[in-house]
Structure formats: C-alpha cells, structure tokens
PDB file of N, CA and C in Angstrom:
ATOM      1  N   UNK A   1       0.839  -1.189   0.000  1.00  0.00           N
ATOM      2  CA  UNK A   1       0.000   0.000   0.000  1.00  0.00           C
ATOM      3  C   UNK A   1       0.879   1.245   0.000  1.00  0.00           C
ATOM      4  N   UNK A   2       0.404   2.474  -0.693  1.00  0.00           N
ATOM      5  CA  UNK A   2       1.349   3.437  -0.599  1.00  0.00           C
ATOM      6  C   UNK A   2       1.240   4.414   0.727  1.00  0.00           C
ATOM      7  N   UNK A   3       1.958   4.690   0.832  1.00  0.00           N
ATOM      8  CA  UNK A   3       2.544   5.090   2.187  1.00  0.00           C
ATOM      9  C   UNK A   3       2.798   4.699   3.463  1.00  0.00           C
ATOM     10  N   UNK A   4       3.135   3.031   3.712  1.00  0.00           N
ATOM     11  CA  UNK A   4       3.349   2.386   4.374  1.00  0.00           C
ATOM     12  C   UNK A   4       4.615   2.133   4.171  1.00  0.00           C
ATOM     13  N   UNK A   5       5.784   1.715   5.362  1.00  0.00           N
ATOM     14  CA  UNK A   5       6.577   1.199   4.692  1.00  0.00           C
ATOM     15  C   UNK A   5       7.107  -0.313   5.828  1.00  0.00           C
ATOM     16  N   UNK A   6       7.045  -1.091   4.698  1.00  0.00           N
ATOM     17  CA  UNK A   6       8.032  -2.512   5.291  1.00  0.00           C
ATOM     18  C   UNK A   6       8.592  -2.576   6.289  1.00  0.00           C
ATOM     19  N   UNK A   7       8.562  -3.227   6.885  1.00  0.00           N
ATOM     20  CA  UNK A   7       9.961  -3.211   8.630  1.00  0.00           C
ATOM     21  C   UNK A   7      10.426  -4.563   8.041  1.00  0.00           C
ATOM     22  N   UNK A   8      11.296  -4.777   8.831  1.00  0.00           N
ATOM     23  CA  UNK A   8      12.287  -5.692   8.776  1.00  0.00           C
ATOM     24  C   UNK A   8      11.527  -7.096   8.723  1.00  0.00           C
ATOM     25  N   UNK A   9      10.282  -7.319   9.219  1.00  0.00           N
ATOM     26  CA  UNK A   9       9.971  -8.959   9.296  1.00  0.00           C
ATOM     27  C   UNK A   9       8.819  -8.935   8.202  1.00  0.00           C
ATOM     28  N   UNK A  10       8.764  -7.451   7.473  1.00  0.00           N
ATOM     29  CA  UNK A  10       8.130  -7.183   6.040  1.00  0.00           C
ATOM     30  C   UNK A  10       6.563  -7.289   6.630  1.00  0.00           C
ATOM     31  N   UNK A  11       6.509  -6.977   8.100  1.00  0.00           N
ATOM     32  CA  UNK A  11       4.721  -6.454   8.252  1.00  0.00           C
ATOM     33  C   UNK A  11       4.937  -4.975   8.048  1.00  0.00           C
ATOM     34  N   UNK A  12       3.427  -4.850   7.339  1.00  0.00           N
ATOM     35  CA  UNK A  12       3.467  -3.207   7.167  1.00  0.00           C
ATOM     36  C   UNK A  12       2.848  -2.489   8.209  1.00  0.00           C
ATOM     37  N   UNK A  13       3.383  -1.342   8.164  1.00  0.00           N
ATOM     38  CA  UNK A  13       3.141  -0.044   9.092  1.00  0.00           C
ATOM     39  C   UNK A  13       2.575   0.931   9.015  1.00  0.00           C
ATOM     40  N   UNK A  14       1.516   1.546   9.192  1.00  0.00           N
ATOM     41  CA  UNK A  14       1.111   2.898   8.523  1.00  0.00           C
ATOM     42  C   UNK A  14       0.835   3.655  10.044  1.00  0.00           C
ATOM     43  N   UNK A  15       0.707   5.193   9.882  1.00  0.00           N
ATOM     44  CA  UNK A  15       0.508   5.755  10.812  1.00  0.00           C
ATOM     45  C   UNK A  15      -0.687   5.685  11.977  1.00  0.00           C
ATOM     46  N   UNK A  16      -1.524   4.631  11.367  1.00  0.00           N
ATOM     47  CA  UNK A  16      -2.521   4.524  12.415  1.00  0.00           C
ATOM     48  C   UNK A  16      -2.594   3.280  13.120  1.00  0.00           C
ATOM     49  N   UNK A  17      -1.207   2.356  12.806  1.00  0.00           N
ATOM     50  CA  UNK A  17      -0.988   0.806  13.379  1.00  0.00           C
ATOM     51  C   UNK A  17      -1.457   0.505  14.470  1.00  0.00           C
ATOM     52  N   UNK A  18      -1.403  -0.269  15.126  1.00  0.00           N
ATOM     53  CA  UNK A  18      -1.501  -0.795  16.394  1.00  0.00           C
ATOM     54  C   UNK A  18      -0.561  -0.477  17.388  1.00  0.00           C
ATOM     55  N   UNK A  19      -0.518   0.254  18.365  1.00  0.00           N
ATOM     56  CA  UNK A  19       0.440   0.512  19.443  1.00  0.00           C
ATOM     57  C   UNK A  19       1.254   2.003  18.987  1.00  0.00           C
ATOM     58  N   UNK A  20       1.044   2.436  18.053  1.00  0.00           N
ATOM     59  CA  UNK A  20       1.435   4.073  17.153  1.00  0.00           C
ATOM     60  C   UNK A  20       1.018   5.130  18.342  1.00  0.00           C
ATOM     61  N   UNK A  21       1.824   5.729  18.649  1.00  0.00           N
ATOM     62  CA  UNK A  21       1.853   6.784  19.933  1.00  0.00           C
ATOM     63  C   UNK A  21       0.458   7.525  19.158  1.00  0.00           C
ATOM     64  N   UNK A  22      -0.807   8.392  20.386  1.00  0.00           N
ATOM     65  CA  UNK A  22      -1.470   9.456  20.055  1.00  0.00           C
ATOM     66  C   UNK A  22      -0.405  10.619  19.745  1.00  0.00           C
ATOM     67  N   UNK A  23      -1.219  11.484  18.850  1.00  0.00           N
ATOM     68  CA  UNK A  23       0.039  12.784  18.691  1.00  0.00           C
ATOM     69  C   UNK A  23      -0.334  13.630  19.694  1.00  0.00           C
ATOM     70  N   UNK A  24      -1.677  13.433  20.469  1.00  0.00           N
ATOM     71  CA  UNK A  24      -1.792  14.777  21.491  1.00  0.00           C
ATOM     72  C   UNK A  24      -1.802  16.138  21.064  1.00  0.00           C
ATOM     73  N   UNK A  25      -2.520  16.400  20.004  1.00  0.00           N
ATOM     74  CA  UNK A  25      -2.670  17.753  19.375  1.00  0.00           C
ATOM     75  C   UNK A  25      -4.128  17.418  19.513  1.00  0.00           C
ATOM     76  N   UNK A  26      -4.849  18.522  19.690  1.00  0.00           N
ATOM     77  CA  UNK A  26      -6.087  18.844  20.063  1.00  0.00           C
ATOM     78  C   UNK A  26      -6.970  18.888  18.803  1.00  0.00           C
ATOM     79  N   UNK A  27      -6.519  19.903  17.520  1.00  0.00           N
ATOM     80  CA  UNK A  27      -6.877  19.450  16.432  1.00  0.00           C
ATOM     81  C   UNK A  27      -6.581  18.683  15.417  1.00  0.00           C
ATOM     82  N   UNK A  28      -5.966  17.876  15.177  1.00  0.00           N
ATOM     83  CA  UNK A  28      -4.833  16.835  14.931  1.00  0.00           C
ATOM     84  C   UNK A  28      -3.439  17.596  14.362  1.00  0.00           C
ATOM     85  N   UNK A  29      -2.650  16.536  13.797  1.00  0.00           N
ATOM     86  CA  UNK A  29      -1.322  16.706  13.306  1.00  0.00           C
ATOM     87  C   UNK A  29      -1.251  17.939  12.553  1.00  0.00           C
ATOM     88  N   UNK A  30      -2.373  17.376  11.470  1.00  0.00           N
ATOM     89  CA  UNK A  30      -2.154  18.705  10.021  1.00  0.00           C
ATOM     90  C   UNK A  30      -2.420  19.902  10.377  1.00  0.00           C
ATOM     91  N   UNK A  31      -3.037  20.116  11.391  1.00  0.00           N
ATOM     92  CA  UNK A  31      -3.665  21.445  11.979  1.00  0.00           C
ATOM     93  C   UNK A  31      -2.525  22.311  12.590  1.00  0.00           C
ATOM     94  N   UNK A  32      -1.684  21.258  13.444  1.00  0.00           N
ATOM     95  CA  UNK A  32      -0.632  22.053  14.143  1.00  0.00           C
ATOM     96  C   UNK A  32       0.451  21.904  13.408  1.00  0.00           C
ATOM     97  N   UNK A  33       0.547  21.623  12.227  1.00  0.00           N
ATOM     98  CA  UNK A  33       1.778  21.947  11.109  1.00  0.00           C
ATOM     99  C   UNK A  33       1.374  23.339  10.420  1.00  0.00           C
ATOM    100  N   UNK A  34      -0.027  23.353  10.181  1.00  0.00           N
ATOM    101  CA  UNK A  34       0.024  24.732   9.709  1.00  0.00           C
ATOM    102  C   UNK A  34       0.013  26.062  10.818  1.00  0.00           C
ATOM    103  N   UNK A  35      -0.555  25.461  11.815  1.00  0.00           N
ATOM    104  CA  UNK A  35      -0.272  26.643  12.977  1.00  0.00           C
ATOM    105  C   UNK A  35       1.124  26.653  12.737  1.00  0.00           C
ATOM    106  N   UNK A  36       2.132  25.903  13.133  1.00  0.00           N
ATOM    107  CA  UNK A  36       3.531  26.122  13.007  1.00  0.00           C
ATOM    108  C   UNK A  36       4.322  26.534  12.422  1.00  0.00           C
ATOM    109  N   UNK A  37       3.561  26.724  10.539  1.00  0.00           N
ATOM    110  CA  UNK A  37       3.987  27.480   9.579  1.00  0.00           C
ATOM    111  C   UNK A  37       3.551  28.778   9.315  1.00  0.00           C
ATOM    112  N   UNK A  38       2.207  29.377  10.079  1.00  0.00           N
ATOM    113  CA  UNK A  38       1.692  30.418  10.030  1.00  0.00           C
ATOM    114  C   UNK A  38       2.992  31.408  11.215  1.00  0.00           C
ATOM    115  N   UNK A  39       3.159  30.570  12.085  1.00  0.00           N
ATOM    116  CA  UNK A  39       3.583  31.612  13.408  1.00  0.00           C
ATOM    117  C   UNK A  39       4.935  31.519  12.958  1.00  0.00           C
ATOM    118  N   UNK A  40       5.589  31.028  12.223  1.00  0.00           N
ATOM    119  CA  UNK A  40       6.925  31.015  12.063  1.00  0.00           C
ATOM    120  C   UNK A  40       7.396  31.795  10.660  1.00  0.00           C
ATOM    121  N   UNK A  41       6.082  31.961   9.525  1.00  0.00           N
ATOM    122  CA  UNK A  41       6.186  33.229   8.564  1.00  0.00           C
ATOM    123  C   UNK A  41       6.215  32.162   7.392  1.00  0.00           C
ATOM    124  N   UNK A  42       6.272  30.868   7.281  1.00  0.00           N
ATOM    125  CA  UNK A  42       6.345  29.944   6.185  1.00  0.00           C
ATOM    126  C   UNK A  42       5.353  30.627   5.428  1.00  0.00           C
ATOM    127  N   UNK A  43       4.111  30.299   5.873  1.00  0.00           N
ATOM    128  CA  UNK A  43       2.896  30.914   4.711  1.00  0.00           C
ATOM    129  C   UNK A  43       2.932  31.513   3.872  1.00  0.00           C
ATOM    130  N   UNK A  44       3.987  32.629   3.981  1.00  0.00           N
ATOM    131  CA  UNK A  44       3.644  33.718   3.150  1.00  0.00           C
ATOM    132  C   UNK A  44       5.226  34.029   2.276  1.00  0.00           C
ATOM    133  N   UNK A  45       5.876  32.770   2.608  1.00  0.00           N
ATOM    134  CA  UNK A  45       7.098  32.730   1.599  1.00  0.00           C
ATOM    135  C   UNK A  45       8.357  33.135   2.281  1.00  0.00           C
ATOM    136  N   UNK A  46       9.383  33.380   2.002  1.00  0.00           N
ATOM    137  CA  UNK A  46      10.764  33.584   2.445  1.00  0.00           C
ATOM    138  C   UNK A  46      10.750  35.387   3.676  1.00  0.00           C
ATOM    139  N   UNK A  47       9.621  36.206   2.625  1.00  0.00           N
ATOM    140  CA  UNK A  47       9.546  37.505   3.263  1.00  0.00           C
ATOM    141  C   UNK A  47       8.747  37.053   4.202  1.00  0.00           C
ATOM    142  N   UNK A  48       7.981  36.151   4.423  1.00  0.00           N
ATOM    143  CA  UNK A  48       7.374  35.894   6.046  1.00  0.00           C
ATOM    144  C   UNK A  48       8.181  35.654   7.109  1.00  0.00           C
ATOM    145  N   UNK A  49       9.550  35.166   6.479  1.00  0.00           N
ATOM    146  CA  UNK A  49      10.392  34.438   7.541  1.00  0.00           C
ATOM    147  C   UNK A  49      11.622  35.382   7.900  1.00  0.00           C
ATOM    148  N   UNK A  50      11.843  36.385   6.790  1.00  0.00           N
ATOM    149  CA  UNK A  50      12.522  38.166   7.362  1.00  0.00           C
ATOM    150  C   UNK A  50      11.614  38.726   7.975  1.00  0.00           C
ATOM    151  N   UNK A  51       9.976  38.691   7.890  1.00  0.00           N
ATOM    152  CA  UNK A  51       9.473  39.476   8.933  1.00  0.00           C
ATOM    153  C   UNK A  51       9.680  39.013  10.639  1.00  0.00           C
ATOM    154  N   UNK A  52       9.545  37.744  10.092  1.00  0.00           N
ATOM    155  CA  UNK A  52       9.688  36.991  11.517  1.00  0.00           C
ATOM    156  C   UNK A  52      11.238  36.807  12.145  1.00  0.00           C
ATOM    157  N   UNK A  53      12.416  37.406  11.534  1.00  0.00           N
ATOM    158  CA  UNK A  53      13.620  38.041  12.024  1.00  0.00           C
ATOM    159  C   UNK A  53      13.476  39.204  12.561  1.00  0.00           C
ATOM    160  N   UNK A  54      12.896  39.759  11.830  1.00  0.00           N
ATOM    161  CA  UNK A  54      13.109  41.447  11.958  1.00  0.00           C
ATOM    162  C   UNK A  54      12.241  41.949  13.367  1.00  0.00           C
ATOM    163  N   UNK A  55      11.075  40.930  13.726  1.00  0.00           N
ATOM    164  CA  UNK A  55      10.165  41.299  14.538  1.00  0.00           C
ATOM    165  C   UNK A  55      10.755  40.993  15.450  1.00  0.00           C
ATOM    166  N   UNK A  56      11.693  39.683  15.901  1.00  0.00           N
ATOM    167  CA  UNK A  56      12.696  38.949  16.911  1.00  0.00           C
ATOM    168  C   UNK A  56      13.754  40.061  17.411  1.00  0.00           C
ATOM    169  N   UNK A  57      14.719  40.664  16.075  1.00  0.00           N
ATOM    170  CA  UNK A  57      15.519  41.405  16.519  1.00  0.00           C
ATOM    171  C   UNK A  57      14.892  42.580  17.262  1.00  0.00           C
ATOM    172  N   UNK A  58      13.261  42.964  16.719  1.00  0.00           N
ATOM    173  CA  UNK A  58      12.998  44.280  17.548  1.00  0.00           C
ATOM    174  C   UNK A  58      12.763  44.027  18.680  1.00  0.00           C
ATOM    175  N   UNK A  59      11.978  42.703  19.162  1.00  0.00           N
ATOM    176  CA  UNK A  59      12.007  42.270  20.209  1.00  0.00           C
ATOM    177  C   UNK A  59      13.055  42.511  21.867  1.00  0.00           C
ATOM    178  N   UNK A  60      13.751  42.061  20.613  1.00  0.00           N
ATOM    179  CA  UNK A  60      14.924  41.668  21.485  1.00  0.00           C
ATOM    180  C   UNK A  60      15.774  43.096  21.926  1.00  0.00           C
ATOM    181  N   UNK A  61      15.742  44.206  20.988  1.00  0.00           N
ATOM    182  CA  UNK A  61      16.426  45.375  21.439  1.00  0.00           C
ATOM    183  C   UNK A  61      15.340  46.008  22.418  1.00  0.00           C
ATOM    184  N   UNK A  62      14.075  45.953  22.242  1.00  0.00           N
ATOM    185  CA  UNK A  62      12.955  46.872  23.103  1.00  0.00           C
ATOM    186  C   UNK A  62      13.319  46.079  24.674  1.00  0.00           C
ATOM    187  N   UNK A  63      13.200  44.884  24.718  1.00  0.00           N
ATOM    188  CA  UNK A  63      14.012  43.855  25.708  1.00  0.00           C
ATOM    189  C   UNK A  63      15.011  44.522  26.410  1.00  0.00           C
ATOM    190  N   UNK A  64      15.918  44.492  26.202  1.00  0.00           N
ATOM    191  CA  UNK A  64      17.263  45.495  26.631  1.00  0.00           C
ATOM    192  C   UNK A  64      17.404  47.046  26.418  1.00  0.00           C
ATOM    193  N   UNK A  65      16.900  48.124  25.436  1.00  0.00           N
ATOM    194  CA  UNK A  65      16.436  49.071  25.446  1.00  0.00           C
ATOM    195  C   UNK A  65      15.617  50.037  26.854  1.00  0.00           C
ATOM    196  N   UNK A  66      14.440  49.451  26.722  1.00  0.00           N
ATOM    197  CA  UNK A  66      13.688  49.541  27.915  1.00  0.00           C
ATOM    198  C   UNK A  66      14.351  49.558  29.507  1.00  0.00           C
ATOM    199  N   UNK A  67      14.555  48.537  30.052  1.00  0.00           N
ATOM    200  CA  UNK A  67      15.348  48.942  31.199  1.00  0.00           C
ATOM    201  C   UNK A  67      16.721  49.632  30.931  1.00  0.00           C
ATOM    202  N   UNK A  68      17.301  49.620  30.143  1.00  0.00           N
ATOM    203  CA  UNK A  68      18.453  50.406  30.493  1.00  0.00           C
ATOM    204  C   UNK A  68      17.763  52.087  30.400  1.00  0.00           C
ATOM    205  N   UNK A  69      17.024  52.394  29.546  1.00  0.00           N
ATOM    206  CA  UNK A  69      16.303  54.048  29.479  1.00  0.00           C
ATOM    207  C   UNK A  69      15.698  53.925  31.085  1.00  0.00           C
ATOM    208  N   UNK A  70      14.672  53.138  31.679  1.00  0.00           N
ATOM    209  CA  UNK A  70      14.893  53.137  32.879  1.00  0.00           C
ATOM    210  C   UNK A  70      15.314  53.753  34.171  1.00  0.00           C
ATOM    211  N   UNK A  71      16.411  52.589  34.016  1.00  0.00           N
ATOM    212  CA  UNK A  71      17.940  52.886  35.061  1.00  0.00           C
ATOM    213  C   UNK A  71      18.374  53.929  34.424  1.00  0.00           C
ATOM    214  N   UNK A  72      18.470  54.428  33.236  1.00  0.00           N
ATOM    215  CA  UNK A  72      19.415  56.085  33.407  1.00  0.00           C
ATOM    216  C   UNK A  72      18.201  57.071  33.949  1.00  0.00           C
ATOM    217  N   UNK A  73      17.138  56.846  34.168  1.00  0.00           N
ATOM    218  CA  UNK A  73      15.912  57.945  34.284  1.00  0.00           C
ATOM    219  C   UNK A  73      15.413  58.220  35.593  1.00  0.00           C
ATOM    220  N   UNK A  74      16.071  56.805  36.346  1.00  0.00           N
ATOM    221  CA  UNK A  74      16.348  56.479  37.808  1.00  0.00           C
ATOM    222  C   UNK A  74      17.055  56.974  38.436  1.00  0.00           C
ATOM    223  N   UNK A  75      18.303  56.690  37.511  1.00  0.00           N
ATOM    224  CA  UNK A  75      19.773  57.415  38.407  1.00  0.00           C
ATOM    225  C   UNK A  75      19.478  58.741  37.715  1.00  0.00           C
ATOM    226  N   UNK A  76      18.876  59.506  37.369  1.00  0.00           N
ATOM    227  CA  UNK A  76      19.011  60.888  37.435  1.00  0.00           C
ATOM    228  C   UNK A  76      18.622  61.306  38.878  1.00  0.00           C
ATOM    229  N   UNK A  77      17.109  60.650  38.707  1.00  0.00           N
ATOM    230  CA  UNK A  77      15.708  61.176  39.421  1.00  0.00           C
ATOM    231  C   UNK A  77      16.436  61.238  41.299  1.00  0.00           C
ATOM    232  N   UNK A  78      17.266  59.959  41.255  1.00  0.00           N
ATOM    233  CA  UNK A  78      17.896  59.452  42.712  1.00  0.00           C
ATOM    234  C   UNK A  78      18.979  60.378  42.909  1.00  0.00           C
ATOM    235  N   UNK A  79      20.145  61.274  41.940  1.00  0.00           N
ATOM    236  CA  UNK A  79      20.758  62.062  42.238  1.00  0.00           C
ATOM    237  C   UNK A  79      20.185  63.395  42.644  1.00  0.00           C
ATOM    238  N   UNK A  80      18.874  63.346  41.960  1.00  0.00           N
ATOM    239  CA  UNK A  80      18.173  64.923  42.403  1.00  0.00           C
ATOM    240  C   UNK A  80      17.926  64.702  43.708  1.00  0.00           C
ATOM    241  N   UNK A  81      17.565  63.644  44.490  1.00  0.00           N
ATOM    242  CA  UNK A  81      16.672  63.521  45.364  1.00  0.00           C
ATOM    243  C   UNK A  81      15.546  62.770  45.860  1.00  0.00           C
ATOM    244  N   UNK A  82      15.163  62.301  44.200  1.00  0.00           N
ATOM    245  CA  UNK A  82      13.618  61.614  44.393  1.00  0.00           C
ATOM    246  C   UNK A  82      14.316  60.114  44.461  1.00  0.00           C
ATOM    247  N   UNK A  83      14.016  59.397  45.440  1.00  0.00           N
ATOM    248  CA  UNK A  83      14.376  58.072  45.417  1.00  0.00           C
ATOM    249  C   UNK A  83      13.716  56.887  44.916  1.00  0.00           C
ATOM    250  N   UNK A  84      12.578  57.058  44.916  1.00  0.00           N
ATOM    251  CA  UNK A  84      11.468  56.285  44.665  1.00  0.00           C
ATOM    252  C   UNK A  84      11.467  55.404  43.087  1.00  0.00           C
ATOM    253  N   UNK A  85      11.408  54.101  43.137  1.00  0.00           N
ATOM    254  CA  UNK A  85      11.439  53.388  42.276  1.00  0.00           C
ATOM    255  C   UNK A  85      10.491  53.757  41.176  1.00  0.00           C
ATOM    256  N   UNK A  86       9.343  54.135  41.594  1.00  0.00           N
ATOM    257  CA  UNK A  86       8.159  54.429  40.592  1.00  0.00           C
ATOM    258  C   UNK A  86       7.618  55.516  40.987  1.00  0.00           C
ATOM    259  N   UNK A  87       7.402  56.934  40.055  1.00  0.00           N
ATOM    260  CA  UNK A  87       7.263  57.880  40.379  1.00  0.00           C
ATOM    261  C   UNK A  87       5.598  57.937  39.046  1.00  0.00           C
ATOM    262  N   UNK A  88       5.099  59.071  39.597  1.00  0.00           N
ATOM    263  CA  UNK A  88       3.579  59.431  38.760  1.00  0.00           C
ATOM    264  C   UNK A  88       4.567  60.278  37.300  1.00  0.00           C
ATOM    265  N   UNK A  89       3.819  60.112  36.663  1.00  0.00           N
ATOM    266  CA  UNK A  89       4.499  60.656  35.300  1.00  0.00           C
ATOM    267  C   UNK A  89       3.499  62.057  34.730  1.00  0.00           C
ATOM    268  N   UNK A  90       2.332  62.558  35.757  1.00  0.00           N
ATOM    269  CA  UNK A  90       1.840  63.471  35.380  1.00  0.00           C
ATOM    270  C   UNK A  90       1.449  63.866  35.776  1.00  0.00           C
ATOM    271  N   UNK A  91       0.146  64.824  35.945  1.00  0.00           N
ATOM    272  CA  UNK A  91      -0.897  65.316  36.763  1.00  0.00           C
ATOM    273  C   UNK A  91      -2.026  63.940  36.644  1.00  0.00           C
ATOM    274  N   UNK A  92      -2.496  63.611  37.890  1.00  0.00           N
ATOM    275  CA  UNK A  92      -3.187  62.199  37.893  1.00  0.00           C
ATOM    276  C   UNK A  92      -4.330  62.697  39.041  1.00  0.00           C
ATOM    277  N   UNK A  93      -5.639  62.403  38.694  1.00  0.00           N
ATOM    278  CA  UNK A  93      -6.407  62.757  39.867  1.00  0.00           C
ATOM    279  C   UNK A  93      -8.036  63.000  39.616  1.00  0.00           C
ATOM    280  N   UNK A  94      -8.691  63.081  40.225  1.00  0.00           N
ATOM    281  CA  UNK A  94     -10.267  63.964  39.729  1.00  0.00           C
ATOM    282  C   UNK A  94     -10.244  65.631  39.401  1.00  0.00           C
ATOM    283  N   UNK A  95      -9.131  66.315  39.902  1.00  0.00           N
ATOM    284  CA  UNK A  95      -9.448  67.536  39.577  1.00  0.00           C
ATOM    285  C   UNK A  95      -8.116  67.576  37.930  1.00  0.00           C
ATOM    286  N   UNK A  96      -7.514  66.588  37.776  1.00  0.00           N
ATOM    287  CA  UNK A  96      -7.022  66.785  36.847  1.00  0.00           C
ATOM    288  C   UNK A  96      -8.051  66.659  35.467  1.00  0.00           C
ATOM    289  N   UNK A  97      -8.878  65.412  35.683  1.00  0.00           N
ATOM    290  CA  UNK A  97      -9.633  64.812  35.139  1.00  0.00           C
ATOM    291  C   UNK A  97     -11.002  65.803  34.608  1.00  0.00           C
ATOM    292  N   UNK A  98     -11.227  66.859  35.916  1.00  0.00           N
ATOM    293  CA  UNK A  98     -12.510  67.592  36.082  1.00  0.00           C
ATOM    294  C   UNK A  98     -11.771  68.608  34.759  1.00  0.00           C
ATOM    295  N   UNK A  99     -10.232  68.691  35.096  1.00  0.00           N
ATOM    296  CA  UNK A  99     -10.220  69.943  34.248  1.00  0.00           C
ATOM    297  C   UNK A  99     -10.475  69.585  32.761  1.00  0.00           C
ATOM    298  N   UNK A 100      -9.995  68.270  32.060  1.00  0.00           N
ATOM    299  CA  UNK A 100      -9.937  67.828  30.809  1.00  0.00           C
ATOM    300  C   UNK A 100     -11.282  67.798  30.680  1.00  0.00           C
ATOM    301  N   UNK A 101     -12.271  67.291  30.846  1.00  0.00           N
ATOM    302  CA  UNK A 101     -14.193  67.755  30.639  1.00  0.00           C
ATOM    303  C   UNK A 101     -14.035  69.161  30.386  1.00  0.00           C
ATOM    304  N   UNK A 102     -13.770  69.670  31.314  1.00  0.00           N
ATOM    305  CA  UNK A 102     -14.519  71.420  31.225  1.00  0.00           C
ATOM    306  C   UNK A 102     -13.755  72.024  30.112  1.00  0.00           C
ATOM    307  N   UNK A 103     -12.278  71.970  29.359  1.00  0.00           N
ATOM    308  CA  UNK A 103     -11.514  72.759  28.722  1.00  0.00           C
ATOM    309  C   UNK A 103     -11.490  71.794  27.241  1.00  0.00           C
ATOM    310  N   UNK A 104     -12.188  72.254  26.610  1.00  0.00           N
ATOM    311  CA  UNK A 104     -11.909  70.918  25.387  1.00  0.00           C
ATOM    312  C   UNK A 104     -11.613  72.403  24.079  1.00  0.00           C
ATOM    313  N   UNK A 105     -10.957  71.985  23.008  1.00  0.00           N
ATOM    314  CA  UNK A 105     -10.479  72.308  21.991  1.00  0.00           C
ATOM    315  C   UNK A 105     -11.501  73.320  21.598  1.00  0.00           C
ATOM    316  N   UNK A 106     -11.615  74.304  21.275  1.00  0.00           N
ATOM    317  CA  UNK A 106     -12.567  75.418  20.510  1.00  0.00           C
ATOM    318  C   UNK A 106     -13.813  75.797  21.400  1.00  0.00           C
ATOM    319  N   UNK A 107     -13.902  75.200  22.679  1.00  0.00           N
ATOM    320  CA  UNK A 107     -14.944  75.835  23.596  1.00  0.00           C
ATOM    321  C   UNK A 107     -15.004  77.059  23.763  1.00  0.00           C
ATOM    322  N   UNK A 108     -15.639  77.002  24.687  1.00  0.00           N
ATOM    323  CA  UNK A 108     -15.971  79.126  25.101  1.00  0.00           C
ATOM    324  C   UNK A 108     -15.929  78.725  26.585  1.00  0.00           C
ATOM    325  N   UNK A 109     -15.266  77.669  27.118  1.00  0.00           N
ATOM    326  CA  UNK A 109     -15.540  77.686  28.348  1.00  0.00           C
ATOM    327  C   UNK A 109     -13.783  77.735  28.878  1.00  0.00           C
ATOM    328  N   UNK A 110     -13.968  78.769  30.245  1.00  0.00           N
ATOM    329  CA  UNK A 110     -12.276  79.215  30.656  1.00  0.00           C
ATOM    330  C   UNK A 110     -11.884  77.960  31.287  1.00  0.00           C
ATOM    331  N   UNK A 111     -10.360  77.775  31.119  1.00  0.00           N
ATOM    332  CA  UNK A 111      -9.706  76.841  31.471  1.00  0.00           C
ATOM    333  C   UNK A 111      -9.739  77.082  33.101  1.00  0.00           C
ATOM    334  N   UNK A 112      -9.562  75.382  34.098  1.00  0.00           N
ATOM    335  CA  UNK A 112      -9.922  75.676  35.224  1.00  0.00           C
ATOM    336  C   UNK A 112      -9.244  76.551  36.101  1.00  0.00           C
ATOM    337  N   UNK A 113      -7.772  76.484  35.971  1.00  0.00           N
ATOM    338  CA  UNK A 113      -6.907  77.897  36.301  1.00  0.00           C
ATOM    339  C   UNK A 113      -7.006  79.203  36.144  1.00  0.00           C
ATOM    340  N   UNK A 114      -8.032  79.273  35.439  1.00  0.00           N
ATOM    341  CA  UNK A 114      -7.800  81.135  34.964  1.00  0.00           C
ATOM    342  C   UNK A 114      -9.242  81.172  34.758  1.00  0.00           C
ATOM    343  N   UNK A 115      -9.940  81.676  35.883  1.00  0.00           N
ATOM    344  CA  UNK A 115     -11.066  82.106  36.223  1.00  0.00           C
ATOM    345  C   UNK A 115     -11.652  83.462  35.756  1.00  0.00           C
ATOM    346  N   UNK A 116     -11.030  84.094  35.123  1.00  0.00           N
ATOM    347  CA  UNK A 116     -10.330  85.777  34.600  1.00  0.00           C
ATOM    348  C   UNK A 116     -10.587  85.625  33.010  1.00  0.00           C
ATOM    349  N   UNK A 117     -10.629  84.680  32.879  1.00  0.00           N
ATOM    350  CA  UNK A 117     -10.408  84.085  31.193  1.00  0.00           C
ATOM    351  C   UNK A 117     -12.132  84.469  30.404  1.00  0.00           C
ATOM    352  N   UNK A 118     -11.905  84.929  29.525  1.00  0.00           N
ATOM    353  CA  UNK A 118     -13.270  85.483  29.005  1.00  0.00           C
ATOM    354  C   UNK A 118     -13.013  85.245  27.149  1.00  0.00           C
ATOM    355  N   UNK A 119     -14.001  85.010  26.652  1.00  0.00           N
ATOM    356  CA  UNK A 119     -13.870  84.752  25.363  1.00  0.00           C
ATOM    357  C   UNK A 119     -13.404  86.225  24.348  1.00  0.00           C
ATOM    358  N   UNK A 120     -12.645  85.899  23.655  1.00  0.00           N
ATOM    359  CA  UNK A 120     -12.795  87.153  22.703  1.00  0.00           C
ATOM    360  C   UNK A 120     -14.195  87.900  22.178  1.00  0.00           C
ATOM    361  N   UNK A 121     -14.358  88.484  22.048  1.00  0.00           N
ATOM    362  CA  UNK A 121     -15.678  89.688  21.750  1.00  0.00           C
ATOM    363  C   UNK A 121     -15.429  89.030  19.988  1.00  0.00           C
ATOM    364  N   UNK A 122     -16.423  88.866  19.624  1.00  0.00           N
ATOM    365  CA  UNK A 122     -15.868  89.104  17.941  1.00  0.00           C
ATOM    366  C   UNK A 122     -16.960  90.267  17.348  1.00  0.00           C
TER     367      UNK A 122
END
C-alpha cells in the first residue's frame, strides 16, 4: 500500500498501526503543522520568515532598550533627590480629570486655572 513502509519482518506499518503513539494535538497533526507554519512566517514565503527576524531582533532590542532608558531615568531622578522606584508621570487625579471635561479644543468655556479668562468679543 502506498505510504506504508516494510519493517524488517516485512509487516506493514502505517501511521494509524496498532500501538502508534497518540500525537496529542487537540486538532490533529495537520492542523498544528500549519499553525507552526503560520507563526513562524512559512505561509507567506521567504519575506514571512525576514518578517519573523526582523520582529525577533525588535524584540529583542525593546528587551534590553527599555530597562536600560529606565535605570538612566532612575539614576538621574535618585541624584536629584527623588528616590522612589516608581514615580507618577503626570498630573493624575479627579481635579485633573474635572479639568480635561470642562476645557476641550474650541470651547468658550475658561480653562480651570484662569477664572479671569473670558472669550474674545468678535
């Protein structure tokens, strides 16, 4: 039969024999060969498999990139004074929040600081 092949005492073998390990893939074999060729860039030809370099190497610099910007942003912050591992990066709060509602782009309404603030006359 084709795609069987002979063993040594010339009984044949095919992948679904008697005593043939389960493969333990959930949707079978063929399913997780093409998952394996999709995530690895096969699918889509040789440029699937430079994207799938190129995405690794970015990986891998944002990886090491990242904490080192960090630690230099740390050791500034710790020579000024501020010691603290994790610091707020802005104005954070309800009255920060209250102010972004009330002040929006082309309103007529005064920003929450400047109570004094009056629209131009046109």
């Amino acid at each position: 039969m084709p795609g069987q092949t002979p063993t040594a005492t010339d009984a044949e073998m095919g992948l679904a024999g008697k005593g043939y390990p389960d493969m333990g893939f959930p949707f079978g074999w063929e399913w997780n060969q093409r998952l394996k060729r999709m995530h690895r860039g096969d699918i889509i030809g040789m440029s699937g498999r430079w994207l799938a370099a190129i995405s690794a190497f970015a990986g891998v610099y944002l990886a090491i990139s990242g904490p080192v910007l960090y630690f230099q942003a740390w050791r500034r912050r710790y020579r000024s004074g501020r010691r603290a591992l994790l610091w707020k990066m802005g104005p954070v709060g309800p009255e920060f929040a209250q102010g972004l509602t009330e002040c929006r782009i082309g309103s007529s309404r005064p920003p929450p600081q400047t109570p004094e603030w009056r629209p131009p006359s046109s």
